[in-house]
C-alpha atoms as a PDB file:
ATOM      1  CA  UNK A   1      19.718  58.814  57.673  1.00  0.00           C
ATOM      2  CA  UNK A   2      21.336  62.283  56.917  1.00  0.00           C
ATOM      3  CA  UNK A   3      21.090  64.820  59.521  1.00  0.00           C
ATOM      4  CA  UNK A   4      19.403  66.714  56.726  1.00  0.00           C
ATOM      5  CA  UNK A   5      16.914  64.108  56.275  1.00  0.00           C
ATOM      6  CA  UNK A   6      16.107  63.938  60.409  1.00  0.00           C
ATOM      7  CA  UNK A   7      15.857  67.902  60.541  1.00  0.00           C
ATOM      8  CA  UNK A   8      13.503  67.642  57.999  1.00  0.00           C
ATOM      9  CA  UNK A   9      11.168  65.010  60.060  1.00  0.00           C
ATOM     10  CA  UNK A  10      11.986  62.123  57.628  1.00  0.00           C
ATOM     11  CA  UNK A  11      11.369  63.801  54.621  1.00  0.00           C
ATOM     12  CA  UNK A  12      11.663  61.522  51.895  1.00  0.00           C
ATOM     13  CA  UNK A  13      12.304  58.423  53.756  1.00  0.00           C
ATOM     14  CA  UNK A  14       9.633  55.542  54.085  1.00  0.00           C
ATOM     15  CA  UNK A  15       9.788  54.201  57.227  1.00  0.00           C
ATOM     16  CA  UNK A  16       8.341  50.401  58.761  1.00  0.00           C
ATOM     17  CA  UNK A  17       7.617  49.700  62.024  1.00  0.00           C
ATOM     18  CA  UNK A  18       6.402  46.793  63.890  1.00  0.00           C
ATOM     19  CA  UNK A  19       5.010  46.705  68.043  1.00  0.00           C
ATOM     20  CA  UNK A  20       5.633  43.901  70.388  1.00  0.00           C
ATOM     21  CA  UNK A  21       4.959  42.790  73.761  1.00  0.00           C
ATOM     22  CA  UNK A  22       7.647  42.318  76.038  1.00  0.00           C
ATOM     23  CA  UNK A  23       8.286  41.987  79.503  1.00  0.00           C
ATOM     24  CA  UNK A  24       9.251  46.004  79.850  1.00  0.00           C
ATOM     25  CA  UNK A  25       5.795  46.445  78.174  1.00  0.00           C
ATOM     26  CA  UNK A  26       5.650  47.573  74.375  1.00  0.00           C
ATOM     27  CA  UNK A  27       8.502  47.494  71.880  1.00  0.00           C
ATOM     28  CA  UNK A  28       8.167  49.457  69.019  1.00  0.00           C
ATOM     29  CA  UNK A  29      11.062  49.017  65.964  1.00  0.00           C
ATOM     30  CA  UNK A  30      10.811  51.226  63.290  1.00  0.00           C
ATOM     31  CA  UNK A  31      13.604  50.795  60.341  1.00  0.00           C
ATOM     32  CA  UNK A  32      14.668  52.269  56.845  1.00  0.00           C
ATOM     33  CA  UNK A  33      15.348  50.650  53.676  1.00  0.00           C
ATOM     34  CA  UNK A  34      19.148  51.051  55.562  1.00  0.00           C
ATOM     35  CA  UNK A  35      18.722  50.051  59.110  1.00  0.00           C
ATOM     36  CA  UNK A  36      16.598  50.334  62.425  1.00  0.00           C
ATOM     37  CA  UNK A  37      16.106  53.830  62.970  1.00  0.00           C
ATOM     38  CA  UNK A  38      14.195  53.860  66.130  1.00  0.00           C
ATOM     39  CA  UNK A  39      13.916  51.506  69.313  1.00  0.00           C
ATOM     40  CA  UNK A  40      11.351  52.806  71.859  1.00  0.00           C
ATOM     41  CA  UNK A  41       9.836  51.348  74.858  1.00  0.00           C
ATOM     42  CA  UNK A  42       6.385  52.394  76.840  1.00  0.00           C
ATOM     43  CA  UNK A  43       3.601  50.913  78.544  1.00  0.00           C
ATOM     44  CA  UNK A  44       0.558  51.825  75.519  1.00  0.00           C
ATOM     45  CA  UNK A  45       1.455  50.842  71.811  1.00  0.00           C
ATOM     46  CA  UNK A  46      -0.877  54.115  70.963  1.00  0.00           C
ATOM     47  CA  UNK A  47       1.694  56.092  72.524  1.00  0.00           C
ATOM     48  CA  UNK A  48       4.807  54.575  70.776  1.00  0.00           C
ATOM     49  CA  UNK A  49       3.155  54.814  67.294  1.00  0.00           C
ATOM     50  CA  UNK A  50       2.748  58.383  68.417  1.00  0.00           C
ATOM     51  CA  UNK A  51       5.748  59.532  69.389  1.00  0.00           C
ATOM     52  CA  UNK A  52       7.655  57.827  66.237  1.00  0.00           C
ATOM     53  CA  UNK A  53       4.249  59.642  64.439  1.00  0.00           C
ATOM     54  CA  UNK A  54       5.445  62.624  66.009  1.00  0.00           C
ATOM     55  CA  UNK A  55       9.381  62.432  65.498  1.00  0.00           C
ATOM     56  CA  UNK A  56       9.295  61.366  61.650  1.00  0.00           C
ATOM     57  CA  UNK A  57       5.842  63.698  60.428  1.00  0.00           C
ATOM     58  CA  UNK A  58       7.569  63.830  56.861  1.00  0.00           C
ATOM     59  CA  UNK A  59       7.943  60.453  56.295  1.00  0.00           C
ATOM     60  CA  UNK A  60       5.799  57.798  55.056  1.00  0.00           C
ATOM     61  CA  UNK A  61       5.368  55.430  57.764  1.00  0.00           C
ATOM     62  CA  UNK A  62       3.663  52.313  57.643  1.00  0.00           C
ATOM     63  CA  UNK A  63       3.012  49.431  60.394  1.00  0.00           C
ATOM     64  CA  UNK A  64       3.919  45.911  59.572  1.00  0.00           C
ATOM     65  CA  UNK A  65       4.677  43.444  61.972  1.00  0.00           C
ATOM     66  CA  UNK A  66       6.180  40.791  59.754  1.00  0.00           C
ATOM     67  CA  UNK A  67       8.933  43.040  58.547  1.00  0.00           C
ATOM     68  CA  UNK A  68      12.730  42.240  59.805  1.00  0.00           C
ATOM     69  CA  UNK A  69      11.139  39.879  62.553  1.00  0.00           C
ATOM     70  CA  UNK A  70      14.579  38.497  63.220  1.00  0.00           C
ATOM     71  CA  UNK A  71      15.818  42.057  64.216  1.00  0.00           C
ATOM     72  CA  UNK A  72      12.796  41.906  66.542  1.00  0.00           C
ATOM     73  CA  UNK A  73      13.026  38.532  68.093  1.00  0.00           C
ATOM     74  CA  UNK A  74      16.937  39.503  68.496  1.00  0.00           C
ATOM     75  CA  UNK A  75      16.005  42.800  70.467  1.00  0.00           C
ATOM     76  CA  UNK A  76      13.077  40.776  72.312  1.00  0.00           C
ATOM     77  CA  UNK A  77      15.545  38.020  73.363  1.00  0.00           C
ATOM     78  CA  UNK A  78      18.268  40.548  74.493  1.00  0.00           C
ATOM     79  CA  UNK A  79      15.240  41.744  76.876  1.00  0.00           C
ATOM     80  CA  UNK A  80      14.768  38.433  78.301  1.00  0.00           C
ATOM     81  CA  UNK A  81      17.881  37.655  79.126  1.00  0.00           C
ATOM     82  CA  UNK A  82      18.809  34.782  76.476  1.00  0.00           C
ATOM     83  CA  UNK A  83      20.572  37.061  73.940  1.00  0.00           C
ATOM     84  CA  UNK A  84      24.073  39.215  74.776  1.00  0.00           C
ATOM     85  CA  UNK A  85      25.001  40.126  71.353  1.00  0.00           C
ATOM     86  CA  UNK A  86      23.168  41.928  68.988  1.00  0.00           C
ATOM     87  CA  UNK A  87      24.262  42.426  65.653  1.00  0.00           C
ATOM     88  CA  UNK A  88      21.781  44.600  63.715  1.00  0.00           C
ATOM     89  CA  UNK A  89      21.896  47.619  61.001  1.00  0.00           C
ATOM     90  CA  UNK A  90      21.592  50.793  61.945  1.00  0.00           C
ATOM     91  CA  UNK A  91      20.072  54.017  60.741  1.00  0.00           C
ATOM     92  CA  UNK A  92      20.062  56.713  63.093  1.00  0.00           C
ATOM     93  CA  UNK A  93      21.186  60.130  62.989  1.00  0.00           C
ATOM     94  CA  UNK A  94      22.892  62.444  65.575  1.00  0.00           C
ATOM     95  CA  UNK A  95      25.417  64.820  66.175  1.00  0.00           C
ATOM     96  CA  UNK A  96      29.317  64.372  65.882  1.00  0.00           C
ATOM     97  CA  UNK A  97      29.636  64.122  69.900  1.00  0.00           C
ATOM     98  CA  UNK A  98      25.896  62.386  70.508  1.00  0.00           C
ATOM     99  CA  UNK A  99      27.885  59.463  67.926  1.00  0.00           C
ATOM    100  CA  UNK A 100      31.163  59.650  70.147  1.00  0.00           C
ATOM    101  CA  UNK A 101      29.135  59.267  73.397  1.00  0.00           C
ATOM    102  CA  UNK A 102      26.524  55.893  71.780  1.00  0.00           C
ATOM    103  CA  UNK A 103      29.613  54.746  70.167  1.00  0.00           C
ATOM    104  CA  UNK A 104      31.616  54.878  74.187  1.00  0.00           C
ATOM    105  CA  UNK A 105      27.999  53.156  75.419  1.00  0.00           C
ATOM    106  CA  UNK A 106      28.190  50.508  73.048  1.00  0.00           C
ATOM    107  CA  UNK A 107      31.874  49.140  74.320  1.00  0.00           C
ATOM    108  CA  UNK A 108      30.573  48.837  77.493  1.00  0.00           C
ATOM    109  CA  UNK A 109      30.399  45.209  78.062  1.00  0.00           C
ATOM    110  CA  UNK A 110      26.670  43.204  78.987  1.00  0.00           C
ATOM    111  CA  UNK A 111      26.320  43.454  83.155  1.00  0.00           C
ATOM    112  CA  UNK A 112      28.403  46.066  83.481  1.00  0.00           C
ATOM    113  CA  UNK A 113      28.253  49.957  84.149  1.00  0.00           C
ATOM    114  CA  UNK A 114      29.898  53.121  83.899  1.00  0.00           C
ATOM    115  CA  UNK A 115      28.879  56.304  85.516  1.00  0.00           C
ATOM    116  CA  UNK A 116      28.417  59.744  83.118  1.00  0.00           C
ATOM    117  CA  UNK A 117      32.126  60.602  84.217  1.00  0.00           C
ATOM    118  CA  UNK A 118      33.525  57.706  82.679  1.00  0.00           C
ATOM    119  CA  UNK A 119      32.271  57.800  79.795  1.00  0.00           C
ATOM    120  CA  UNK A 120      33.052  61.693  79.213  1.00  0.00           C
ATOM    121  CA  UNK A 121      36.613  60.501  80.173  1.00  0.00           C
ATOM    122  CA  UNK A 122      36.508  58.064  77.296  1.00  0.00           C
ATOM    123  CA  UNK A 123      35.404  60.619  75.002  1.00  0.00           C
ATOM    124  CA  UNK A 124      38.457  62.730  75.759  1.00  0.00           C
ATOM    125  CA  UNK A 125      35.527  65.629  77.206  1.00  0.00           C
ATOM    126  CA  UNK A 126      35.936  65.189  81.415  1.00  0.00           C
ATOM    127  CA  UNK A 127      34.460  68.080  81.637  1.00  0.00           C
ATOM    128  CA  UNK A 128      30.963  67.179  79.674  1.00  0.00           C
ATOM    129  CA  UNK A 129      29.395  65.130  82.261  1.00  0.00           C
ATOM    130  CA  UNK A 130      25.861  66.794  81.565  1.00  0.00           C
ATOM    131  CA  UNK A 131      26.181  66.870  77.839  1.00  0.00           C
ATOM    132  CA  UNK A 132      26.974  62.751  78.134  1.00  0.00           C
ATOM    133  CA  UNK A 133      23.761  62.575  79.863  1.00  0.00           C
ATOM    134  CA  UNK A 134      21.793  64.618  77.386  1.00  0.00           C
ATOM    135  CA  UNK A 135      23.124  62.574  74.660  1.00  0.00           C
ATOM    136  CA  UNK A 136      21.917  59.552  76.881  1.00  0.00           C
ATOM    137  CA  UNK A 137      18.482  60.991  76.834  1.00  0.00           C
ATOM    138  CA  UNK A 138      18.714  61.177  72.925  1.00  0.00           C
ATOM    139  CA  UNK A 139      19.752  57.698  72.223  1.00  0.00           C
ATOM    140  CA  UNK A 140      16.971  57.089  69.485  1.00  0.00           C
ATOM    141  CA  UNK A 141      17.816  53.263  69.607  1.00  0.00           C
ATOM    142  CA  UNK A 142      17.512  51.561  73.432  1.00  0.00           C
ATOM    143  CA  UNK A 143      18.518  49.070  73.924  1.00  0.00           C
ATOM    144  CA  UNK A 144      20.670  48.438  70.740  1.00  0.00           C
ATOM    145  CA  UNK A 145      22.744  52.040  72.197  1.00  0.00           C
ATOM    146  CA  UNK A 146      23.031  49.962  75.793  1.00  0.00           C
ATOM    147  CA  UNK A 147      22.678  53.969  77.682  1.00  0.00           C
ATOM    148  CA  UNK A 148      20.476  51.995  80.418  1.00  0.00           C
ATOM    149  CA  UNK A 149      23.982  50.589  81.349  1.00  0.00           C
ATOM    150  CA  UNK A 150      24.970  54.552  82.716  1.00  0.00           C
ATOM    151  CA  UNK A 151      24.518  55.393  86.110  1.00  0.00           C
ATOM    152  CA  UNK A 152      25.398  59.080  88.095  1.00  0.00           C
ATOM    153  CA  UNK A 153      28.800  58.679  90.012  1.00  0.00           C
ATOM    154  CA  UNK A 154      27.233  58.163  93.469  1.00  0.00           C
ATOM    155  CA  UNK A 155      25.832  55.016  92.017  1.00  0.00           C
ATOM    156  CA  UNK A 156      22.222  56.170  92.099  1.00  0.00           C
ATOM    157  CA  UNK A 157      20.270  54.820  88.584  1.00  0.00           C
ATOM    158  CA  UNK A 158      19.876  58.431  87.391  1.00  0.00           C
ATOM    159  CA  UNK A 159      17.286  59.083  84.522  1.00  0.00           C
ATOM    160  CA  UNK A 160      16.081  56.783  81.847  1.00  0.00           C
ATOM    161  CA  UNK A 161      14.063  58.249  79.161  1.00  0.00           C
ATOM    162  CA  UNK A 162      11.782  55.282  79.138  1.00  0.00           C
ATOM    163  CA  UNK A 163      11.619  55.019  83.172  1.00  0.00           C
ATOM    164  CA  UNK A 164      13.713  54.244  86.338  1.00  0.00           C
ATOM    165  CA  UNK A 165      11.739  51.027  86.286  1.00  0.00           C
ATOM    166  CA  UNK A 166      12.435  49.762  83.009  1.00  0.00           C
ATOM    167  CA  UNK A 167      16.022  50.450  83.640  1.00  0.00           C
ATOM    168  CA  UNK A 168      16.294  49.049  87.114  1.00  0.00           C
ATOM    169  CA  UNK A 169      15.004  45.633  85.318  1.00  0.00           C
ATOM    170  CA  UNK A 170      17.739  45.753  82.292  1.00  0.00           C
ATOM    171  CA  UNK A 171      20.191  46.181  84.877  1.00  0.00           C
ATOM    172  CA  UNK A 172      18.888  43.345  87.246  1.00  0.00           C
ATOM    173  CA  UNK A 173      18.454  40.797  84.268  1.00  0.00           C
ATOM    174  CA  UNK A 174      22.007  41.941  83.451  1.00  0.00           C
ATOM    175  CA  UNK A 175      23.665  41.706  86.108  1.00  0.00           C
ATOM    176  CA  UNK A 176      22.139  37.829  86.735  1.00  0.00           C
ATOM    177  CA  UNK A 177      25.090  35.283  86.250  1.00  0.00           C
ATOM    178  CA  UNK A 178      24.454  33.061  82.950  1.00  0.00           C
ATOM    179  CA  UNK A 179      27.600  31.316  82.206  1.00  0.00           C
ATOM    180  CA  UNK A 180      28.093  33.644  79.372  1.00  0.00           C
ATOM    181  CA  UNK A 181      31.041  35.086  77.696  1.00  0.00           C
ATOM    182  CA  UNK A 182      30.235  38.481  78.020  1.00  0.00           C
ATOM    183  CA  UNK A 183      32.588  40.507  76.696  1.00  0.00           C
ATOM    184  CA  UNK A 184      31.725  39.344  72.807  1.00  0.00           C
ATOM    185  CA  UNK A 185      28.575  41.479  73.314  1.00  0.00           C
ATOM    186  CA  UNK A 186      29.374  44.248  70.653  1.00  0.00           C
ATOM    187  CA  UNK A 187      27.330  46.171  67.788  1.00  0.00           C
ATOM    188  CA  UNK A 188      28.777  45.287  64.008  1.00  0.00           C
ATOM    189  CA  UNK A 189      27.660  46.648  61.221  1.00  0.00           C
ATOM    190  CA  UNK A 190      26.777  50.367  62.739  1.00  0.00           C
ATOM    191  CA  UNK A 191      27.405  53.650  61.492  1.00  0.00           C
ATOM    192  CA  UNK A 192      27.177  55.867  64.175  1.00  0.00           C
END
């Protein structure tokens, strides 16, 4: 999706979307003929349809729940623990740095963490700390974009923009041993 296309609320684009049940609550996927487009997690699957309602006005949107079920069971199995590599195509659209920062978040590897510092210091930027984080808060694919996996240097969770909670559970289920090589968990097949 062009920046273009995103300023213009999805202008032009059709758009499919499916809601789930999972054990963070509700997980909406929404994708383009090219990719997911948006991940989005909340407690009411009213509210998800309307903020991806709200986010792509211009576009012709339409629920089906059959659609790309793989790339949902994949995302739903990462959640519970019994997938560490997702491999999925991706549609989303951001700034030059906001693609620099989800592209740093994507290396890091399942279970582990890096604060907002580090990953500004992988971006070559030490001194955006708080643009990091606001580039966090627009990651319009959780999840898939691991920025759950950022903390603030003292250590301290920080902000999630789907909740502290949901976020304290990714990083327990994470951080559980399971035998699993995981450094192979890595996104192919993204254009960020």
């Amino acid at each position: 999706m062009t920046p273009k296309t995103y300023q213009q609320a999805g202008k032009t684009i059709s758009i499919v979307y499916a809601i789930a049940p999972c054990p963070l609550g509700y997980l909406l996927v929404a994708t383009t003929e090219k990719g997911i487009c948006a991940v989005k997690l909340g407690d009411e699957a009213d509210k998800l349809e309307h903020i991806l309602n709200q986010e792509f006005h211009q576009a012709q949107i339409m629920r089906d729940d059959h659609t790309h079920k793989e790339w949902i069971q994949a995302i739903l199995d990462f959640i519970a623990g019994g997938e560490v590599h997702l491999d999925l195509p991706l549609d989303v659209r951001g700034t030059t740095f906001q693609k620099q920062v989800w592209q740093a978040l994507q290396k890091i590897p399942y279970g582990e963490t890096r604060t907002y510092t580090d990953i500004a210091c992988d971006i070559a930027k030490p001194q955006a700390v708080r643009a990091v984080g606001n580039a966090c808060g627009a990651n319009p694919i959780a999840l898939i974009v691991p920025c759950h996996r950022v903390l603030r240097s003292d250590g301290s969770l920080g902000g999630y923009h789907w909740g502290i909670e949901r976020k304290q559970k990714l990083l327990t289920q994470e951080s559980t041993p399971r035998g699993i090589n995981n450094s192979k968990f890595k996104i192919q097949n993204s254009k960020l």
